[in-house]
Protein backbone atom coordinates (compact mmCIF):
# COMPACT_ATOMS: atom_id res chain seq x y z
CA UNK A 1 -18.49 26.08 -13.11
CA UNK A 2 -19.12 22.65 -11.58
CA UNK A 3 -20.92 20.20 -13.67
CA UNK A 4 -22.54 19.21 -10.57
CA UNK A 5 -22.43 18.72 -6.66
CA UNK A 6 -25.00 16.67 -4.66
CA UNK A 7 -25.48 17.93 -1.62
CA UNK A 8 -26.50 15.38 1.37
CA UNK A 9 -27.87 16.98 4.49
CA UNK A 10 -28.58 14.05 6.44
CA UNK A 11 -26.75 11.54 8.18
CA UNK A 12 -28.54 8.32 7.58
CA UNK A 13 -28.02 8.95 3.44
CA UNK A 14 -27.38 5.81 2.10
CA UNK A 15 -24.17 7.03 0.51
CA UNK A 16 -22.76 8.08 3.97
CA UNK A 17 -23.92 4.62 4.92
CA UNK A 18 -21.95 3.47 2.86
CA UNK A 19 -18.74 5.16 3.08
CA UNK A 20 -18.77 4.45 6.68
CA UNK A 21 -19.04 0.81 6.08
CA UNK A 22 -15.95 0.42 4.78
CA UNK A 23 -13.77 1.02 7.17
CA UNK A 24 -14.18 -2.56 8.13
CA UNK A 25 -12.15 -5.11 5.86
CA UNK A 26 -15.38 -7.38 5.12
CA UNK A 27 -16.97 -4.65 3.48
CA UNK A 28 -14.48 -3.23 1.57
CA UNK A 29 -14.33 -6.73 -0.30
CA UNK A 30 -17.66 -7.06 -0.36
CA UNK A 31 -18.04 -3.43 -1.98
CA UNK A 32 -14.83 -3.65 -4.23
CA UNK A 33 -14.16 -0.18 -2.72
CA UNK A 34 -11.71 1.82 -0.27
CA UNK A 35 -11.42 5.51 1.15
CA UNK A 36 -8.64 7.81 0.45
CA UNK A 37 -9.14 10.60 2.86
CA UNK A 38 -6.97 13.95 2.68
CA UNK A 39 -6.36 16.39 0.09
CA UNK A 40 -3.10 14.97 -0.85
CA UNK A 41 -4.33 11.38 -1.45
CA UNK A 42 -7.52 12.48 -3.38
CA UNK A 43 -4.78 14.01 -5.75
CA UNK A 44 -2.89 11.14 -6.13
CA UNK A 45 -6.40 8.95 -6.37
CA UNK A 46 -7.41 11.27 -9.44
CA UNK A 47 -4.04 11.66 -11.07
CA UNK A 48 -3.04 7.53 -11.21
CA UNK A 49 -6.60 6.04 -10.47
CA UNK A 50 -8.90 8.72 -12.49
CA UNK A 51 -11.13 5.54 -13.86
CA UNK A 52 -11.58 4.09 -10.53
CA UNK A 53 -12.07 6.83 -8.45
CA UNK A 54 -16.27 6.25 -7.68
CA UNK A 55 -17.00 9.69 -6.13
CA UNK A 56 -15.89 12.33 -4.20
CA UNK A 57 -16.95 13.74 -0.88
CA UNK A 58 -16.17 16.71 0.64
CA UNK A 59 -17.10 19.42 3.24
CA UNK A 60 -18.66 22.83 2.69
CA UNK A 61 -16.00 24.49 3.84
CA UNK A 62 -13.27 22.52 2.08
CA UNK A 63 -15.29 23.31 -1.16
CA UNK A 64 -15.63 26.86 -0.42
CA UNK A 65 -11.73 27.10 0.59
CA UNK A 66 -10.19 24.91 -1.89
CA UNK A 67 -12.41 26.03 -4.64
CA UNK A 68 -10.39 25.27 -7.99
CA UNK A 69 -9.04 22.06 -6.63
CA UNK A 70 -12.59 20.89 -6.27
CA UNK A 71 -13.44 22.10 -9.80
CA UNK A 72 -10.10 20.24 -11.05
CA UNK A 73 -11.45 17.06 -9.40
CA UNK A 74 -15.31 17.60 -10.78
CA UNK A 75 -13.62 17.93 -14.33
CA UNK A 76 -12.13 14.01 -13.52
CA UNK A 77 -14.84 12.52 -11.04
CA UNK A 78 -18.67 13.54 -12.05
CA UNK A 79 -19.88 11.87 -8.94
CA UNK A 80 -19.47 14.65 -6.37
CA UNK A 81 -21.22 15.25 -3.14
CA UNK A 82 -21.05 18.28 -0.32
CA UNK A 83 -21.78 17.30 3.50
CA UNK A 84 -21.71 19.13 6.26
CA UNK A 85 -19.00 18.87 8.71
CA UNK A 86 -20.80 16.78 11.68
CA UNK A 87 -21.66 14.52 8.11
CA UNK A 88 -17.95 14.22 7.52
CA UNK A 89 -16.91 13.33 11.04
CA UNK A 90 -19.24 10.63 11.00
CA UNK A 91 -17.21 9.28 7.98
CA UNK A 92 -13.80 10.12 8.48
CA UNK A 93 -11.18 7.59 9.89
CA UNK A 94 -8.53 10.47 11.04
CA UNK A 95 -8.65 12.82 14.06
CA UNK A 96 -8.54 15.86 11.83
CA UNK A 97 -10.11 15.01 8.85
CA UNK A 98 -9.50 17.92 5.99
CA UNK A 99 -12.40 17.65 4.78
CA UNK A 100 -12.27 15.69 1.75
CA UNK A 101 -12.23 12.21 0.70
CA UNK A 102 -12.40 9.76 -2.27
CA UNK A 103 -14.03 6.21 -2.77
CA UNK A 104 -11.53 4.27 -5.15
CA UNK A 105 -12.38 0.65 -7.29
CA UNK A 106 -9.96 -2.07 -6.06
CA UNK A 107 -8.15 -3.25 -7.74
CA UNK A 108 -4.57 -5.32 -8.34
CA UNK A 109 -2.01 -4.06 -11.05
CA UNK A 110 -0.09 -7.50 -10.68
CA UNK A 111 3.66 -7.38 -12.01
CA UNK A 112 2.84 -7.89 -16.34
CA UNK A 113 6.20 -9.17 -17.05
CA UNK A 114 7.73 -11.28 -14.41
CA UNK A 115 10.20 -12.78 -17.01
CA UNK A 116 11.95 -9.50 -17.49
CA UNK A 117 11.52 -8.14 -13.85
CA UNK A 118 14.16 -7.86 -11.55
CA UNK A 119 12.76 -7.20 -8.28
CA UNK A 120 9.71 -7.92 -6.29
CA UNK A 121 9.26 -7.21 -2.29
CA UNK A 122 7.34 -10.49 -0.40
CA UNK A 123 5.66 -9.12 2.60
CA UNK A 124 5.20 -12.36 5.02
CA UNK A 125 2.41 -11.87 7.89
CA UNK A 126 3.18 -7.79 8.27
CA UNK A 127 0.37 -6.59 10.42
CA UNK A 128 0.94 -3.33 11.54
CA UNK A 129 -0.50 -1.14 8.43
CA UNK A 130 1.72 1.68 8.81
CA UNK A 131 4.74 -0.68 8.77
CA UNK A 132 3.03 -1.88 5.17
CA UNK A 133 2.54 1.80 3.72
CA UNK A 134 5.75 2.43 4.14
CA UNK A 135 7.59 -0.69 2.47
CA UNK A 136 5.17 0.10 -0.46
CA UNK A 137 6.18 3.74 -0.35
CA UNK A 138 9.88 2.24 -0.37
CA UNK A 139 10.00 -0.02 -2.70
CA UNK A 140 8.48 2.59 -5.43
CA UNK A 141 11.06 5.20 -4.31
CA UNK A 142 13.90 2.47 -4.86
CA UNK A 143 12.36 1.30 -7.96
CA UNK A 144 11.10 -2.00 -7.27
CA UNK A 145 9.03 -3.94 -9.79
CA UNK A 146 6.40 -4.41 -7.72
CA UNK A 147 4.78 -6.07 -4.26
CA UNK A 148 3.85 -10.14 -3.68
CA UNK A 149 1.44 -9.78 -0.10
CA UNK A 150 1.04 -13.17 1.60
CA UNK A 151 -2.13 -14.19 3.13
CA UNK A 152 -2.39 -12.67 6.60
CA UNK A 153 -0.94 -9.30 6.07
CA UNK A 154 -2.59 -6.36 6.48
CA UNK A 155 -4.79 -5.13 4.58
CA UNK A 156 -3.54 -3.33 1.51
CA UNK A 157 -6.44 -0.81 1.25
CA UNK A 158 -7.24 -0.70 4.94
CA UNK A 159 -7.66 3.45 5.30
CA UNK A 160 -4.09 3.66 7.66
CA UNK A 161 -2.16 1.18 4.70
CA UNK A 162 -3.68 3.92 2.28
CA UNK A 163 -2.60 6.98 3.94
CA UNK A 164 1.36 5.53 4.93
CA UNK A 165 1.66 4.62 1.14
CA UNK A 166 1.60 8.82 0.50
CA UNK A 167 -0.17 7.66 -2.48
CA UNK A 168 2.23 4.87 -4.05
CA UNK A 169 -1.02 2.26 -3.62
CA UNK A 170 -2.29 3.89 -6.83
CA UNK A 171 1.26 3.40 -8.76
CA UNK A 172 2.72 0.35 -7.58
CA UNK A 173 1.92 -3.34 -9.09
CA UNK A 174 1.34 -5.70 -6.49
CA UNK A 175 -0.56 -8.90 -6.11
CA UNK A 176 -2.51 -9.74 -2.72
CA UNK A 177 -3.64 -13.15 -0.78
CA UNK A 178 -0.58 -14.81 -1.63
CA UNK A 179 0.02 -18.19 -0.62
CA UNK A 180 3.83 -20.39 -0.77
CA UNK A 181 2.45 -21.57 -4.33
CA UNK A 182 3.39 -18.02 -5.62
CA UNK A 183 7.02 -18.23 -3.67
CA UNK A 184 7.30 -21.17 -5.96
CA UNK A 185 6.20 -19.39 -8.88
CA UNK A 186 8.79 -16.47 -8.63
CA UNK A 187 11.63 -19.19 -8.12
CA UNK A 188 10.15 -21.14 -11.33
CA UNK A 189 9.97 -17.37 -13.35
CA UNK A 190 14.01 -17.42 -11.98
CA UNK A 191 14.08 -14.93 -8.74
CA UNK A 192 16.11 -15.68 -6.25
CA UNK A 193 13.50 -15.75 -2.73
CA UNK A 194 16.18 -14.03 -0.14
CA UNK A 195 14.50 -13.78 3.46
CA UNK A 196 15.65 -11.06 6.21
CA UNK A 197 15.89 -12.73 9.79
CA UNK A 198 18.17 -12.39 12.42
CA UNK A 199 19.21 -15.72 12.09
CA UNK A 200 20.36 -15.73 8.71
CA UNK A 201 23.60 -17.59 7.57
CA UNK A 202 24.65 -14.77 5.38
CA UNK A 203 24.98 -11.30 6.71
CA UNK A 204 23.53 -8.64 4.16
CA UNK A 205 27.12 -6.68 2.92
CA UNK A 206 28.81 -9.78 2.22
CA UNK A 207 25.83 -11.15 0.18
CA UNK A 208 26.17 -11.85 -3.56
CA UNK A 209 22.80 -9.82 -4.92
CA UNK A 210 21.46 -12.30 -7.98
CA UNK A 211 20.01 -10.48 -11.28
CA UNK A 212 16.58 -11.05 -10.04
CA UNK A 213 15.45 -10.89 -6.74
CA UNK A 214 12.38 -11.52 -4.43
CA UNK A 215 12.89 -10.05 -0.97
CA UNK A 216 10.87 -11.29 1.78
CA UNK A 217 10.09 -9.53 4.94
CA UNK A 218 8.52 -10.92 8.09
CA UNK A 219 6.00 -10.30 10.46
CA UNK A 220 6.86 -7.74 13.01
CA UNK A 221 6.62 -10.02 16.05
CA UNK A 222 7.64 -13.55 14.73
CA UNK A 223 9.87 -13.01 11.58
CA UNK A 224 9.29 -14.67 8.19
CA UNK A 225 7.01 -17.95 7.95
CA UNK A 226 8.56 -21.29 8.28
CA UNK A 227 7.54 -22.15 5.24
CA UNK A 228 8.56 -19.27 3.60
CA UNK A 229 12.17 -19.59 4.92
CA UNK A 230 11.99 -23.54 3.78
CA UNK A 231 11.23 -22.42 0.53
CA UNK A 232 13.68 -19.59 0.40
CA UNK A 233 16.98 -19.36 -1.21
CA UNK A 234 18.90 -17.63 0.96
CA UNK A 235 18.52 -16.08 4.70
CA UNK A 236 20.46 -12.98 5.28
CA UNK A 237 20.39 -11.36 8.32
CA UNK A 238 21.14 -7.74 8.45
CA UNK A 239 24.65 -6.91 11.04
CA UNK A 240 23.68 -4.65 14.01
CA UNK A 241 26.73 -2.92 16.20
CA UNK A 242 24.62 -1.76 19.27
CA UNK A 243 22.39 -3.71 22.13
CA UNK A 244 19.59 -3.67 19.73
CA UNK A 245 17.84 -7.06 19.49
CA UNK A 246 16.11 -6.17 16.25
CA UNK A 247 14.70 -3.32 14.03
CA UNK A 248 11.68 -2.42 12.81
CA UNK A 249 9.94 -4.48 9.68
CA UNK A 250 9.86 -1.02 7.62
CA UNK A 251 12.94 0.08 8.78
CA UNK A 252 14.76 -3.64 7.94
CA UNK A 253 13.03 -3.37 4.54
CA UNK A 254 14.28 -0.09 3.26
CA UNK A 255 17.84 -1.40 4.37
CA UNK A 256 17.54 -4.56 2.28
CA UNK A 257 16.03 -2.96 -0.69
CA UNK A 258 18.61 0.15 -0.84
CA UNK A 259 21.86 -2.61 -0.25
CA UNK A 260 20.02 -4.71 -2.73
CA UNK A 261 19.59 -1.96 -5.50
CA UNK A 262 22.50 0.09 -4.97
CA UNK A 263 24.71 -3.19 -5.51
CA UNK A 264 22.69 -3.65 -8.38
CA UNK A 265 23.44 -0.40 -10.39
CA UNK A 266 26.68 -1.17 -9.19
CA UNK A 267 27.63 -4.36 -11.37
């Protein structure tokens, strides 16, 4: 039996109100709160972010259908509410919402022990958020200590970031707003700063991969900052056969990191 589900019938409820609200960044800070919509990320919200999760909304029909899930996530979120489906559209950010969705506490699980870390992603002015979800979703599938996201990147709990992380945002450490100052910090805690550009004096395979690394990737359009790539230890550029003037920030990333930590369990 459920402990208990609010219903809301109408569409000016203040908790609709405010789901919708944060699908824009401002409020989201404001609130100290982001969406994960989809059955799959609700999961992954309640399994790695139990404490956090605030409530949980879903549709009649997705309670009636998915009946034990919803009981499994009553038994770790109390805060539970039923809408009906024109209620749901209203607060769903996806063409074909499933019906459920989850309001989550922000919050950053920075890197706890830089000194004995080996390997951090820098993500430099990425602004396409699916581009983001999926160099977080990479770097936890290749093992990567955590995430350092300059000022000016997306937005890590923007609801498209959310949903291309496949639920990684909940698992992976990673510290946001970052500014050259904590560049300089990761070279001070003794990472070497290695930026991808096409430009790069050193091409990736012929690279010498240091004990600790901090990879940076650029902005999709205009590459890593110049100040980033001042303070930088090394530029490597990644060797490309075909006509192809560049690749994709994601795409560039998962390259880097899978040279970087194969050569690593290598030697």
């Amino acid at each position: 039996m459920l402990k208990k589900m609010f219903k809301i019938t109408g569409k000016d409820n203040k908790t609709l109100k405010l789901i919708k609200s944060l699908k824009k960044k401002s409020n989201r800070t404001e609130q100290g709160l982001f969406v994960a919509e989809g059955k799959r990320l609700v999961c992954e919200a309640l399994r790695y972010a139990g404490e956090r999760v605030r409530m949980v909304v879903v549709t009649e029909e997705f309670s009636e259908r998915e009946a034990d899930f919803v009981q499994k996530a009553n038994d770790v979120c109390q805060n539970m509410f039923v809408v009906t489906n024109s209620a749901f559209d209203e607060i769903s950010d996806t063409d074909t919402p499933q019906g459920i969705l989850a309001v989550v506490e922000m919050t950053e699980k920075v890197v706890p022990d830089l000194e004995n870390a080996k390997s951090i992603v820098v993500l430099d002015g990425i602004s396409e958020p699916g581009n983001m979800g999926t160099v977080i979703r990479t770097a936890e599938a290749l093992g990567f200590d955590g995430l350092y996201i300059m000022r000016g990147s997306a937005d890590i709990f923007g609801h498209k970031t959310v949903r291309a992380t496949m639920g990684s945002v909940f698992r992976m450490s990673f510290k946001t707003d970052c500014t050259i100052q904590d560049i300089k910090e990761l070279k001070n805690m003794g990472f070497t700063v290695i930026s991808t550009t096409p430009s790069g004096d050193t091409a990736l395979e012929k690279m010498d991969v240091p004990k600790k690394t901090a990879v940076v990737i650029g902005n999709e359009a205009h590459g890593v900052s110049g100040d980033v790539l001042t303070a930088s230890d090394l530029n490597v550029r990644i060797s490309m056969d075909g006509l192809a003037e560049s690749l994709n920030a994601a795409v560039a990333a998962g390259i880097t990191m899978h040279w970087i930590k194969n050569f690593s369990r290598e030697n």
